[in-house]
PDB file of N, CA and C in Angstrom:
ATOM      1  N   UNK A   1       0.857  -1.181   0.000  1.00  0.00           N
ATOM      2  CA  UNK A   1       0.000   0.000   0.000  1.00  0.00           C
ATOM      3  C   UNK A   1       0.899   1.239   0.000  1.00  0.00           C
ATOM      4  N   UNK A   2       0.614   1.853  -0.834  1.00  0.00           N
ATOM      5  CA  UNK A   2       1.623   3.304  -0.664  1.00  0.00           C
ATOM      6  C   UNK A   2       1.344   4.021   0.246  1.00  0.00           C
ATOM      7  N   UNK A   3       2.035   4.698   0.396  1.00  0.00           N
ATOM      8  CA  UNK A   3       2.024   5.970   1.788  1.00  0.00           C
ATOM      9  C   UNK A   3       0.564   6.916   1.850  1.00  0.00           C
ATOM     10  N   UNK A   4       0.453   6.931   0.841  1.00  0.00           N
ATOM     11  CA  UNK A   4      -0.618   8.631   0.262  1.00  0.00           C
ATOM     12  C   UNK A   4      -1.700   7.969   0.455  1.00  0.00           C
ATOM     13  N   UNK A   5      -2.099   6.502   0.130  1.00  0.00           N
ATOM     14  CA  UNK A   5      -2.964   5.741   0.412  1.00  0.00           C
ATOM     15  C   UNK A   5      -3.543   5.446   1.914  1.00  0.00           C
ATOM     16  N   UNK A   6      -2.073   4.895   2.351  1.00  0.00           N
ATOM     17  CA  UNK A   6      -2.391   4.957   3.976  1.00  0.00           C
ATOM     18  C   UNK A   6      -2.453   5.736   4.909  1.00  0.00           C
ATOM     19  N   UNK A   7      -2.041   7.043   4.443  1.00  0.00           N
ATOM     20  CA  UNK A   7      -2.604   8.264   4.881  1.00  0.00           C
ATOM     21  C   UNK A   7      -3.876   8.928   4.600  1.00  0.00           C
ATOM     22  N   UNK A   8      -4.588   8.438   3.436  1.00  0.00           N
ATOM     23  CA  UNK A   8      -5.917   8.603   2.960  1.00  0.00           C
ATOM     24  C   UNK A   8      -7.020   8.344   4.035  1.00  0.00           C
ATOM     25  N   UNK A   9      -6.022   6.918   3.788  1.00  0.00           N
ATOM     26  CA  UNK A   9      -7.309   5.786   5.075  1.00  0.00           C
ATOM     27  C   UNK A   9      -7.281   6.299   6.077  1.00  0.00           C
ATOM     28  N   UNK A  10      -6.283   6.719   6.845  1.00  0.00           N
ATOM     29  CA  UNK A  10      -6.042   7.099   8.370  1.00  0.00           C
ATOM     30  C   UNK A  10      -7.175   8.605   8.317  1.00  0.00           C
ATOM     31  N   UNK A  11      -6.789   9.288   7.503  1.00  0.00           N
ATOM     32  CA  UNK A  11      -7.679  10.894   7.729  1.00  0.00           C
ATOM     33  C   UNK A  11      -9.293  10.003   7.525  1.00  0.00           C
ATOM     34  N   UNK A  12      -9.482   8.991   6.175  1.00  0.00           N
ATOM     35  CA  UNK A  12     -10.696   8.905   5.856  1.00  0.00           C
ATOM     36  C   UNK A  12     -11.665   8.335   7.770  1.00  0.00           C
ATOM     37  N   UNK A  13     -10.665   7.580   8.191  1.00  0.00           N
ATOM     38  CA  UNK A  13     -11.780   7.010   9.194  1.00  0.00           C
ATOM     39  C   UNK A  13     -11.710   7.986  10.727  1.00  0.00           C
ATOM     40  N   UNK A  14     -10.817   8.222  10.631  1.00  0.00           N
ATOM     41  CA  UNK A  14     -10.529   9.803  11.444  1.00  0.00           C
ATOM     42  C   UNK A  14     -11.914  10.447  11.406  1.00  0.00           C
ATOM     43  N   UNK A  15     -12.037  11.095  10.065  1.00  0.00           N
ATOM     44  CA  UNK A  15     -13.243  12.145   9.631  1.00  0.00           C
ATOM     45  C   UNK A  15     -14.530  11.200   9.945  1.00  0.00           C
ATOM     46  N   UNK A  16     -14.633   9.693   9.750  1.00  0.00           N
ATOM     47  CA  UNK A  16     -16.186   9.060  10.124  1.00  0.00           C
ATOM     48  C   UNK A  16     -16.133   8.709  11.469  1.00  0.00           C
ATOM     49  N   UNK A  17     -15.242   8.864  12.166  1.00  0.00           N
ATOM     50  CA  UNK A  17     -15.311   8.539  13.681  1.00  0.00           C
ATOM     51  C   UNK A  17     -15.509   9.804  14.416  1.00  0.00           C
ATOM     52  N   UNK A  18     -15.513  11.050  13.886  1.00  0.00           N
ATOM     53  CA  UNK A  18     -15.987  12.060  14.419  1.00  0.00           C
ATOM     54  C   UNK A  18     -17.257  12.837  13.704  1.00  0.00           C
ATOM     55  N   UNK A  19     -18.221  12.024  13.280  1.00  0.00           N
ATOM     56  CA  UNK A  19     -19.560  12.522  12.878  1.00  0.00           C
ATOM     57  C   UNK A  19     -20.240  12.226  13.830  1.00  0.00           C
ATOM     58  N   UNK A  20     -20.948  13.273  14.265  1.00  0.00           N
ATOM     59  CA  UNK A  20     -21.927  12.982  15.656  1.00  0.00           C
ATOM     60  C   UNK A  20     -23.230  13.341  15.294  1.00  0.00           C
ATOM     61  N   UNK A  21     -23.751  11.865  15.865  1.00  0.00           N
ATOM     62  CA  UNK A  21     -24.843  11.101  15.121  1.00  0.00           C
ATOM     63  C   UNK A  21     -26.579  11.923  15.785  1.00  0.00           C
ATOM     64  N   UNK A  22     -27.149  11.927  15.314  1.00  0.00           N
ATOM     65  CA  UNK A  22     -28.369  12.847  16.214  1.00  0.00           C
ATOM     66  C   UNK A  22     -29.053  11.550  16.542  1.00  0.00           C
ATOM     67  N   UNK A  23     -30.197  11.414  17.788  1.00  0.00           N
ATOM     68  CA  UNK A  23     -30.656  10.116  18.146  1.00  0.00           C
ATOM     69  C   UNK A  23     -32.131   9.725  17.114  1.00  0.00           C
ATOM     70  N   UNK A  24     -31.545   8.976  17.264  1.00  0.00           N
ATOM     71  CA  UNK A  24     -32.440   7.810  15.861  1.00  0.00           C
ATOM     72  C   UNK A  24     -33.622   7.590  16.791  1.00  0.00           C
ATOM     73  N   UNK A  25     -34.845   7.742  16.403  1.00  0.00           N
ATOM     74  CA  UNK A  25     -35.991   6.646  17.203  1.00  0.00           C
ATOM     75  C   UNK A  25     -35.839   5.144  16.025  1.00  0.00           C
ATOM     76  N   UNK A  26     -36.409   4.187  17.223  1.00  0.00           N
ATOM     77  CA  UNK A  26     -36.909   3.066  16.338  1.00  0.00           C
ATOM     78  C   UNK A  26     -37.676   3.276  15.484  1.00  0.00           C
ATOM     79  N   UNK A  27     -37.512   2.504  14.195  1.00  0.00           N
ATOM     80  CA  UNK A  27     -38.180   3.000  13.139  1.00  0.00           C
ATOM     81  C   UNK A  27     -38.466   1.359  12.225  1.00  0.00           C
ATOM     82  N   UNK A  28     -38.858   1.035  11.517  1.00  0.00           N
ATOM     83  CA  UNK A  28     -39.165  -0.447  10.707  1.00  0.00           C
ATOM     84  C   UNK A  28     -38.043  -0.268   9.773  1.00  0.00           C
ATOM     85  N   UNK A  29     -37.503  -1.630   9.860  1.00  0.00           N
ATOM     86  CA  UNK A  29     -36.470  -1.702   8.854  1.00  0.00           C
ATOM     87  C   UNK A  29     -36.549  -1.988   7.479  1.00  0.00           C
ATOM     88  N   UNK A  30     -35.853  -1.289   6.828  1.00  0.00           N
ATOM     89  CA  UNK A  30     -35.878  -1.123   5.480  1.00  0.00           C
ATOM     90  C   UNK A  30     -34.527  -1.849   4.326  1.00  0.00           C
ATOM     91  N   UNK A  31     -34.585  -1.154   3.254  1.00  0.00           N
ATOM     92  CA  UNK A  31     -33.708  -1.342   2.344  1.00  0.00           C
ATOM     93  C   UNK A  31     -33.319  -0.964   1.330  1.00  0.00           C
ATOM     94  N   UNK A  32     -32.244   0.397   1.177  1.00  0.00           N
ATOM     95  CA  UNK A  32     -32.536   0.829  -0.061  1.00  0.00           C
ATOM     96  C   UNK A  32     -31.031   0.557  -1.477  1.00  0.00           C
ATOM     97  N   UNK A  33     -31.194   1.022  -2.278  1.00  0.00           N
ATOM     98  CA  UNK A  33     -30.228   0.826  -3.386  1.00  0.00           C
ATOM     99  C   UNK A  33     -29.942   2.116  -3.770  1.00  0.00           C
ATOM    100  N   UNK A  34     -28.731   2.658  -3.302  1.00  0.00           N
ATOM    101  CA  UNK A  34     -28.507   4.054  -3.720  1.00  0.00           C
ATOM    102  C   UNK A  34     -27.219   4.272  -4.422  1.00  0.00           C
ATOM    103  N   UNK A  35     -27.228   5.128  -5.453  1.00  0.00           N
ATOM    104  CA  UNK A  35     -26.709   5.076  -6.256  1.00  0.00           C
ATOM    105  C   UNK A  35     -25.507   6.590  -6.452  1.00  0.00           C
ATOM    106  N   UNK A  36     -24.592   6.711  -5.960  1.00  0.00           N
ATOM    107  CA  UNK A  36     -23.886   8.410  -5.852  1.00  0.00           C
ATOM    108  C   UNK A  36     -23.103   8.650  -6.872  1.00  0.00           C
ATOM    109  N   UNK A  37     -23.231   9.469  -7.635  1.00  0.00           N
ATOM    110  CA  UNK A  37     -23.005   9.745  -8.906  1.00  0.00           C
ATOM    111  C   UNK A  37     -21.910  11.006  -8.974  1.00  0.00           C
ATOM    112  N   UNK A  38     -20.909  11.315  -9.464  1.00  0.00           N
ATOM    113  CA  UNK A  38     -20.546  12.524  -9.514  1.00  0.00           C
ATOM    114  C   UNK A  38     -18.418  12.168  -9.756  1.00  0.00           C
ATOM    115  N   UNK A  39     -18.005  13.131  -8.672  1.00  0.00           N
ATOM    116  CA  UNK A  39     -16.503  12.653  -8.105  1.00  0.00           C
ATOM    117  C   UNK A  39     -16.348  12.010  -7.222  1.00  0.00           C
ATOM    118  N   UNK A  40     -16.662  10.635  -6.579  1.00  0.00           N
ATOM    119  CA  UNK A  40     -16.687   9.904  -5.826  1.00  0.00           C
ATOM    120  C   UNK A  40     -15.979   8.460  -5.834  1.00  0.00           C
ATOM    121  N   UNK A  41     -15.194   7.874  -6.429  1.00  0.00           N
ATOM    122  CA  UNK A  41     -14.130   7.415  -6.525  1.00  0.00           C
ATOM    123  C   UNK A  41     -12.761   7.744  -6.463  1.00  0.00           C
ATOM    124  N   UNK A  42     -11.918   7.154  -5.121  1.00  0.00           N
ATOM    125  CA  UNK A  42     -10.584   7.595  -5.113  1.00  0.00           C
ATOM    126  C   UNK A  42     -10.202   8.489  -4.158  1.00  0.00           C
ATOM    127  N   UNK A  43     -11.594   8.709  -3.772  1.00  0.00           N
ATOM    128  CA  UNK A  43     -11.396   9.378  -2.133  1.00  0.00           C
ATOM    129  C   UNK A  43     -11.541   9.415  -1.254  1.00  0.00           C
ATOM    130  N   UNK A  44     -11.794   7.851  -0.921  1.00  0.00           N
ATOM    131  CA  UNK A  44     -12.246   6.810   0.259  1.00  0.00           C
ATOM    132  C   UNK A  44     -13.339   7.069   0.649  1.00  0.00           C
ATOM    133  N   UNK A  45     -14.305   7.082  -0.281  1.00  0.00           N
ATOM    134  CA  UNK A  45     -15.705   7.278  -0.562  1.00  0.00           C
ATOM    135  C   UNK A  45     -16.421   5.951   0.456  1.00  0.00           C
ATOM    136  N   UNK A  46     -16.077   4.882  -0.295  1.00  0.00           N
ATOM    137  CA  UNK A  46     -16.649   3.352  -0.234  1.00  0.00           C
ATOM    138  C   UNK A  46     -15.424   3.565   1.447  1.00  0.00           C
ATOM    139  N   UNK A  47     -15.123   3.437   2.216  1.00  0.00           N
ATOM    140  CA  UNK A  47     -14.314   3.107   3.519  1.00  0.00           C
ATOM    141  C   UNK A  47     -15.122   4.910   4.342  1.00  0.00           C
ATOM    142  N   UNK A  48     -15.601   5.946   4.007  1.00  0.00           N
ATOM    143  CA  UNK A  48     -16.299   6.635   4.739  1.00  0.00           C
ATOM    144  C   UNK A  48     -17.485   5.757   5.163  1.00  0.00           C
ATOM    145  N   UNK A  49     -18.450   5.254   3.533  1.00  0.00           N
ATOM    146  CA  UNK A  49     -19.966   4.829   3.810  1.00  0.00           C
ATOM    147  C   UNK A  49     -19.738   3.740   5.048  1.00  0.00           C
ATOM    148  N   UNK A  50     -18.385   2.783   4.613  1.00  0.00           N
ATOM    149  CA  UNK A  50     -18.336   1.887   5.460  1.00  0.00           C
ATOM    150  C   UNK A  50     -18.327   2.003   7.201  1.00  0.00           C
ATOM    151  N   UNK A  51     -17.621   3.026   7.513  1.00  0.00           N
ATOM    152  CA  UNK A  51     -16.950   3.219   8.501  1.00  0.00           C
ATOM    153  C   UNK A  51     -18.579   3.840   9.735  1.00  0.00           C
ATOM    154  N   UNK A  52     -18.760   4.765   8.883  1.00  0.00           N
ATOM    155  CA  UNK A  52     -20.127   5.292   9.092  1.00  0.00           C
ATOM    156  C   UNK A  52     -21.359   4.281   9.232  1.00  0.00           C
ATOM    157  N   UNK A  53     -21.861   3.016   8.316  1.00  0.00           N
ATOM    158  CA  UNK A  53     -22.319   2.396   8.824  1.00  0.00           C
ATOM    159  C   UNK A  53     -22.500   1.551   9.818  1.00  0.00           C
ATOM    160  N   UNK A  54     -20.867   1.245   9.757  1.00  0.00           N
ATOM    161  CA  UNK A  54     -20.930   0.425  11.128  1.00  0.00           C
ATOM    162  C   UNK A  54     -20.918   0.877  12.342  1.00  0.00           C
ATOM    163  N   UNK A  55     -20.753   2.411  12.609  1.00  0.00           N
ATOM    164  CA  UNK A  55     -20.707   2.767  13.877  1.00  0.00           C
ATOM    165  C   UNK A  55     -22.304   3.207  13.814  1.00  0.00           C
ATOM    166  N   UNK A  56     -23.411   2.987  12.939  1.00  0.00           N
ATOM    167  CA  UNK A  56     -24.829   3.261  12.962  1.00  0.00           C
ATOM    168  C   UNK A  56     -25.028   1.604  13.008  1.00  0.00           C
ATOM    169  N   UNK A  57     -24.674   0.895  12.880  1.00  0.00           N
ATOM    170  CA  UNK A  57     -25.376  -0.443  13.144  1.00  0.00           C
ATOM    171  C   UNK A  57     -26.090  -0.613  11.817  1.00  0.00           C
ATOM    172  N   UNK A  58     -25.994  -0.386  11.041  1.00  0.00           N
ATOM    173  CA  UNK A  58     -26.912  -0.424   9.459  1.00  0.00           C
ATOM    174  C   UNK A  58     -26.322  -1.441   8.779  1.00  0.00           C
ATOM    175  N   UNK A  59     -26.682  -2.487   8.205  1.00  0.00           N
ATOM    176  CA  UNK A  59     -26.024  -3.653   6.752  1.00  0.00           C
ATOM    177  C   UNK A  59     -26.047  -3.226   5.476  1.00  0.00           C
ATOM    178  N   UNK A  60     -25.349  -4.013   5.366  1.00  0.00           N
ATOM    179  CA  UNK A  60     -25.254  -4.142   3.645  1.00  0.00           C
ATOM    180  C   UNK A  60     -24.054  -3.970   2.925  1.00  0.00           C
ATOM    181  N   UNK A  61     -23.753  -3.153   2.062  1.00  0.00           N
ATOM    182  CA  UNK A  61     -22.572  -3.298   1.013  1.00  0.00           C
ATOM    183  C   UNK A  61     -22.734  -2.330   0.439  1.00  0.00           C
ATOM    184  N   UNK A  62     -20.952  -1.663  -0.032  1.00  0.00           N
ATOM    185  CA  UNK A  62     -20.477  -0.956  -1.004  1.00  0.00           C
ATOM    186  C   UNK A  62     -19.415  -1.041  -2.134  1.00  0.00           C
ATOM    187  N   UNK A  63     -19.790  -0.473  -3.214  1.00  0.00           N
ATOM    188  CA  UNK A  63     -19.353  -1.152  -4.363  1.00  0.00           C
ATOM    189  C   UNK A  63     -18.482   0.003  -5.251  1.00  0.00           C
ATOM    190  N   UNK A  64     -17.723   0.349  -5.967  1.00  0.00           N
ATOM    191  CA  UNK A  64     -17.383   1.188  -6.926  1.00  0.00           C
ATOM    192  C   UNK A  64     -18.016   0.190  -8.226  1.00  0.00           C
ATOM    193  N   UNK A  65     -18.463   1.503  -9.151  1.00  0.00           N
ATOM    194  CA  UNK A  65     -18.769   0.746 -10.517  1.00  0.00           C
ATOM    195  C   UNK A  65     -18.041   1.326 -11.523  1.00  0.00           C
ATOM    196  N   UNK A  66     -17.901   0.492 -12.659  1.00  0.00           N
ATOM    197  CA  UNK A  66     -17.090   0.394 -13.581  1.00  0.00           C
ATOM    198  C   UNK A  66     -17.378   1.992 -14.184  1.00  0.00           C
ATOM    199  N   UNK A  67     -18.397   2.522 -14.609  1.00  0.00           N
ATOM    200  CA  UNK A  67     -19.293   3.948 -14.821  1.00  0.00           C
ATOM    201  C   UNK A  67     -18.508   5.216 -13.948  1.00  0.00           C
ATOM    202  N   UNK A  68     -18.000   4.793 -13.193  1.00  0.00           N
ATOM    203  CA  UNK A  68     -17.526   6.027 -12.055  1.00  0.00           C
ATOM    204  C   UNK A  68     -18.396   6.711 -10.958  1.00  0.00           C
ATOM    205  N   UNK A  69     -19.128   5.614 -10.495  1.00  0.00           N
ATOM    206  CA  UNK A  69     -19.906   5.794  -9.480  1.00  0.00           C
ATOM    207  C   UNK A  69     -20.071   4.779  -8.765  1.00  0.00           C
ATOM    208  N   UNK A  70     -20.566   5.027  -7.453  1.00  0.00           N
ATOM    209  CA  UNK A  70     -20.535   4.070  -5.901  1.00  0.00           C
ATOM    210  C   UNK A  70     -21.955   3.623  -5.899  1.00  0.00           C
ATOM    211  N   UNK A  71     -22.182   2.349  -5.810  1.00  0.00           N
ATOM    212  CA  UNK A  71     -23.639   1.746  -5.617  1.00  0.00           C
ATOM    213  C   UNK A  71     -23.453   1.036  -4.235  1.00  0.00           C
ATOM    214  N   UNK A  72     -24.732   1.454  -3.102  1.00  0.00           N
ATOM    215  CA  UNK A  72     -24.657   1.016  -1.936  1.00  0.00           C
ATOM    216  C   UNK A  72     -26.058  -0.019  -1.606  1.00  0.00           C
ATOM    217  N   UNK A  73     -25.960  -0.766  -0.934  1.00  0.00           N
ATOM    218  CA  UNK A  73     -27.371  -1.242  -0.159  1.00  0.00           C
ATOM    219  C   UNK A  73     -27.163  -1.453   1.023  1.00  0.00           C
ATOM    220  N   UNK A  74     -28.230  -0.284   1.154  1.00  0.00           N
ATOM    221  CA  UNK A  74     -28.030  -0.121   2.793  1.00  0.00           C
ATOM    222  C   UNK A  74     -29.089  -0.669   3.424  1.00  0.00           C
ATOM    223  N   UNK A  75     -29.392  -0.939   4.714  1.00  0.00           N
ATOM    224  CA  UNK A  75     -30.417  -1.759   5.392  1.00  0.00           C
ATOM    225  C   UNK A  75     -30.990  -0.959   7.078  1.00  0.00           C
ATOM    226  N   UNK A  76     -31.773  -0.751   7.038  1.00  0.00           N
ATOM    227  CA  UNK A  76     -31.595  -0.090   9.053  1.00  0.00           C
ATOM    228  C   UNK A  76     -32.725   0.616   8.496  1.00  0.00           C
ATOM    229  N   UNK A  77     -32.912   1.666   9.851  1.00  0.00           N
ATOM    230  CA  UNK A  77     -34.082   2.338  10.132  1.00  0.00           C
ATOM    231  C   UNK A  77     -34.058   3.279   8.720  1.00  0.00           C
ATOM    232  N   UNK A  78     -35.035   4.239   8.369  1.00  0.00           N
ATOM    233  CA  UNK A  78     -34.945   5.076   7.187  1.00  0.00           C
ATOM    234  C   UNK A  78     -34.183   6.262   7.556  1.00  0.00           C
ATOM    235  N   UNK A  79     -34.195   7.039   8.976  1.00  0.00           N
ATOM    236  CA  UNK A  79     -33.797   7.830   9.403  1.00  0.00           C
ATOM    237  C   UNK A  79     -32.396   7.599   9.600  1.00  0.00           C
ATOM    238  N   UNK A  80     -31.635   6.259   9.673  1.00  0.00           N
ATOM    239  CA  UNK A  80     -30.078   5.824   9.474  1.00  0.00           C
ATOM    240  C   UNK A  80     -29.957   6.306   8.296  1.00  0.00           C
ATOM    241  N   UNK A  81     -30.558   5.497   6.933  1.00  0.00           N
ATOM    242  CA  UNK A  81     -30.065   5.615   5.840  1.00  0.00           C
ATOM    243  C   UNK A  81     -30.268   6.970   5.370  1.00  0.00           C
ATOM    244  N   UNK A  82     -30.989   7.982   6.000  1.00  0.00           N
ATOM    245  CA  UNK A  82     -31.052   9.139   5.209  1.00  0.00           C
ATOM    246  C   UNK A  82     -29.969  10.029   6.213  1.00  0.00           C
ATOM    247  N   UNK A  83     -29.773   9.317   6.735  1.00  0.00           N
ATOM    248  CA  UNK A  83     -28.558  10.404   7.651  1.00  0.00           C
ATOM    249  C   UNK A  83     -27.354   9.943   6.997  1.00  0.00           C
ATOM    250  N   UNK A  84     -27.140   8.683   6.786  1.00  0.00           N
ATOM    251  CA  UNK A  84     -25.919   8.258   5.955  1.00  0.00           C
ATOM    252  C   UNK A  84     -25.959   8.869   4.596  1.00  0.00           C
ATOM    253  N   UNK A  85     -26.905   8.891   3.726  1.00  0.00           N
ATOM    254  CA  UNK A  85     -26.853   9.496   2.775  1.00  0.00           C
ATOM    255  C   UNK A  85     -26.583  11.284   2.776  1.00  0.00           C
ATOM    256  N   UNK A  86     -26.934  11.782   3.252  1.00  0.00           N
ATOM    257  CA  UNK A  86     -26.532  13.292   3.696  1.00  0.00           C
ATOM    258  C   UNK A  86     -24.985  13.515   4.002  1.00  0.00           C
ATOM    259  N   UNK A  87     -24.812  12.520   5.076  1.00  0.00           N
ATOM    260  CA  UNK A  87     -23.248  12.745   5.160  1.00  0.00           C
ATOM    261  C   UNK A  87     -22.676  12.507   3.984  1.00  0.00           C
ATOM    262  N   UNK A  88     -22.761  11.413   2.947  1.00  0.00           N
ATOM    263  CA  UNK A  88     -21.981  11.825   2.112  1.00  0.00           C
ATOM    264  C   UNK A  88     -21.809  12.319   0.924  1.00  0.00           C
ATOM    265  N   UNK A  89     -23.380  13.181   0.815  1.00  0.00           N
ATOM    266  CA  UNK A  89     -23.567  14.274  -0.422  1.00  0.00           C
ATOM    267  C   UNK A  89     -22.857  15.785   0.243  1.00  0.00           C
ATOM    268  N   UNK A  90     -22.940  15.766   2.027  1.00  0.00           N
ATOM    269  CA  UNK A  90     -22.010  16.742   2.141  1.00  0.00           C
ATOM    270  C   UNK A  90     -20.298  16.031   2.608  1.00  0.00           C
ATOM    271  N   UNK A  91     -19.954  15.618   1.775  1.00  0.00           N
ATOM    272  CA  UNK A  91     -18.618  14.905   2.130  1.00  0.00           C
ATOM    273  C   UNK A  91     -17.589  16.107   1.228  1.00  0.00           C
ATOM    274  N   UNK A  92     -16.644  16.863   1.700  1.00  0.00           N
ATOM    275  CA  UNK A  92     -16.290  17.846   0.940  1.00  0.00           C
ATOM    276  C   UNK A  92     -14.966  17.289  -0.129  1.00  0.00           C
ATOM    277  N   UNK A  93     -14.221  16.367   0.183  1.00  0.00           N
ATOM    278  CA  UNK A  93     -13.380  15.681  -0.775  1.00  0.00           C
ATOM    279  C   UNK A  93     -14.044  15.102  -2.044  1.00  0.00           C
ATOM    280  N   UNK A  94     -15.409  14.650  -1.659  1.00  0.00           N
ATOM    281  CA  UNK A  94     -15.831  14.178  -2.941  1.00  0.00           C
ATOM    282  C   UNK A  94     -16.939  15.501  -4.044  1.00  0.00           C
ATOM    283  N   UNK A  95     -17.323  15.268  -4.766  1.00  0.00           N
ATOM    284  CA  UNK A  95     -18.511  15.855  -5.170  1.00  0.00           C
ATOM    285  C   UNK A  95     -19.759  15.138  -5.902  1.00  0.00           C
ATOM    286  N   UNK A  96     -20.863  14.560  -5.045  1.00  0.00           N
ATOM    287  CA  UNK A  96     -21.425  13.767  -5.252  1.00  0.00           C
ATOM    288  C   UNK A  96     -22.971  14.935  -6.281  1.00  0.00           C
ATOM    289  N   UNK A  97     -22.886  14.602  -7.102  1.00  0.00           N
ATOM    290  CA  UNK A  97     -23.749  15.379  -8.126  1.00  0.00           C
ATOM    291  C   UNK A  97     -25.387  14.813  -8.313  1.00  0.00           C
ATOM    292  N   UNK A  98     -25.321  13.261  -7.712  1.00  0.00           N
ATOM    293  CA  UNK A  98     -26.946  12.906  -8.447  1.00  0.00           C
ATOM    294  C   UNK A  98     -26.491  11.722  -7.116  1.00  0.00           C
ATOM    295  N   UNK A  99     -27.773  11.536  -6.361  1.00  0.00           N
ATOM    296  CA  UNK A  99     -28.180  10.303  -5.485  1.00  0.00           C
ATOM    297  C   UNK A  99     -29.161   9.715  -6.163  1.00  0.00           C
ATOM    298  N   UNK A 100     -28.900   8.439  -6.178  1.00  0.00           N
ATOM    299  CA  UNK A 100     -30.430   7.767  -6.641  1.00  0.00           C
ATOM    300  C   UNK A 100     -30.926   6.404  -5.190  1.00  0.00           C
ATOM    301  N   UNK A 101     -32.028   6.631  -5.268  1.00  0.00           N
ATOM    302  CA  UNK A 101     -32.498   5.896  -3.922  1.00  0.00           C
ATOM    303  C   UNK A 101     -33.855   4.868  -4.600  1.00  0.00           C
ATOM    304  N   UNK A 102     -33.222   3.300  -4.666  1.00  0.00           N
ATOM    305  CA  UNK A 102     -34.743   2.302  -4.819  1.00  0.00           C
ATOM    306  C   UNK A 102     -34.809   1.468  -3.758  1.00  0.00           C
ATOM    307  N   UNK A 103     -35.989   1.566  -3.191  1.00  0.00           N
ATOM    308  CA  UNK A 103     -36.654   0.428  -2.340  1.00  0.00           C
ATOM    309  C   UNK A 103     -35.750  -0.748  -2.834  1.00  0.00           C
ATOM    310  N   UNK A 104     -35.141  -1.910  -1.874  1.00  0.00           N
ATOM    311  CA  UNK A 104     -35.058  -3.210  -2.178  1.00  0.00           C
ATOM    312  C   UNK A 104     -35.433  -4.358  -1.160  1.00  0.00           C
ATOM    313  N   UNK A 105     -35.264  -5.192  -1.617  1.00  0.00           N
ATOM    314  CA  UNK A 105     -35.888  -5.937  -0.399  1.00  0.00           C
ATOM    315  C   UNK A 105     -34.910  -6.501   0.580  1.00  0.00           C
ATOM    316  N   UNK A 106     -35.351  -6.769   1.801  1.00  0.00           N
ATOM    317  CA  UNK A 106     -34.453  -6.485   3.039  1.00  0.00           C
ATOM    318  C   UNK A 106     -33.802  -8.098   3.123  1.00  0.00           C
ATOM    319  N   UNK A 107     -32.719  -7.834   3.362  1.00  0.00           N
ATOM    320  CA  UNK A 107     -31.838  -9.228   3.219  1.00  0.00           C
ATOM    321  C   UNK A 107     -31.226  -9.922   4.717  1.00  0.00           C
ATOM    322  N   UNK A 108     -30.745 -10.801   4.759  1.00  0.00           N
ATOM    323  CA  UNK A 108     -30.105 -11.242   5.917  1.00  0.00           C
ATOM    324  C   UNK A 108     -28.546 -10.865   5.989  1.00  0.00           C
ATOM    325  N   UNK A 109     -28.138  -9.766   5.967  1.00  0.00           N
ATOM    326  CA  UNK A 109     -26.789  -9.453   6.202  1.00  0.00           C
ATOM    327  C   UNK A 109     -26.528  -9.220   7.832  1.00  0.00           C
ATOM    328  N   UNK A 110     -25.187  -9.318   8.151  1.00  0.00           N
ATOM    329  CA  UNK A 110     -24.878  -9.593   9.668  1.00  0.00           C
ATOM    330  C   UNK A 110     -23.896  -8.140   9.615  1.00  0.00           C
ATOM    331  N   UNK A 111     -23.448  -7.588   8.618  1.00  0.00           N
ATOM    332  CA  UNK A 111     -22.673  -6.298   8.747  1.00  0.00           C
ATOM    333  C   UNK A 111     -22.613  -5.661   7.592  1.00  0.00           C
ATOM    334  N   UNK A 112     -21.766  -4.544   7.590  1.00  0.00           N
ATOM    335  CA  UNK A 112     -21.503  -3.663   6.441  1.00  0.00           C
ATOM    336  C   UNK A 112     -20.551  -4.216   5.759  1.00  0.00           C
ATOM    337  N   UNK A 113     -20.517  -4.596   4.427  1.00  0.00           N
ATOM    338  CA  UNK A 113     -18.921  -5.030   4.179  1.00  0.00           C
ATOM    339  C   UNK A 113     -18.748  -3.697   2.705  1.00  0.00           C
ATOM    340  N   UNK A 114     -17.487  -3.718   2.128  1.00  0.00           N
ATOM    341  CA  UNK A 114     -17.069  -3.164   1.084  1.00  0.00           C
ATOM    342  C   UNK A 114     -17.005  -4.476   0.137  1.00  0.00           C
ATOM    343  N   UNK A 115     -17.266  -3.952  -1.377  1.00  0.00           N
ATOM    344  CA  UNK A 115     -17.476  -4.919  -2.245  1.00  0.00           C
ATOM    345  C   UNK A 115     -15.889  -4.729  -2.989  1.00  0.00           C
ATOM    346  N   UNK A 116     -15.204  -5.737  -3.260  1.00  0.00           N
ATOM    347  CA  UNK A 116     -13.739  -5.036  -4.219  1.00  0.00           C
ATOM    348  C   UNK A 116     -13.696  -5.417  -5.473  1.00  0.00           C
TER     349      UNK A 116
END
């Protein structure tokens, strides 16, 4: 791993370990397919969503796509996933230009993973 890299990572989870979270009520769990469109590859985009979900307790997976955009499925209350999504349309390293959000159906995942 190069240096610039592992200094990426270190600031990237730095910056998601200090987002302070507002309190969630219980809410019915969901599932959505969101889609972030813009400059979002290459700037530890996919290791923010990650980092961030797991300290919200939310499942599912993140992906880079071949297109130049991040496809996520996220799982948890709606008020998780729309707080996760906010954080990272205001994420200032990236510039996320178009979110797309579809209902999917709710799966048996046990954590957040990154897709490679």
């Amino acid at each position: 791993m190069s240096v610039m890299k592992k200094i990426r990572e270190e600031y990237v989870i730095w910056h998601a370990n200090r987002i302070k979270f507002p309190v969630f009520g219980s809410g019915t769990i969901i599932r959505k397919k969101v889609i972030f469109s813009g400059k979002v590859q290459k700037v530890g985009f996919r290791l923010e969503i990650h980092c961030i979900a797991q300290r919200m307790k939310v499942t599912g997976w993140v992906k880079n796509v071949e297109d130049g955009s991040v496809e996520a499925e996220i799982q948890g209350e709606e008020s998780k996933i729309n707080f996760l999504v906010h954080c990272m349309q205001s994420l200032k390293r990236a510039s996320v230009k178009k979110v797309t959000m579809i209902d999917a159906p709710i799966k048996d995942d046990e954590n957040f993973t990154i897709v490679r």
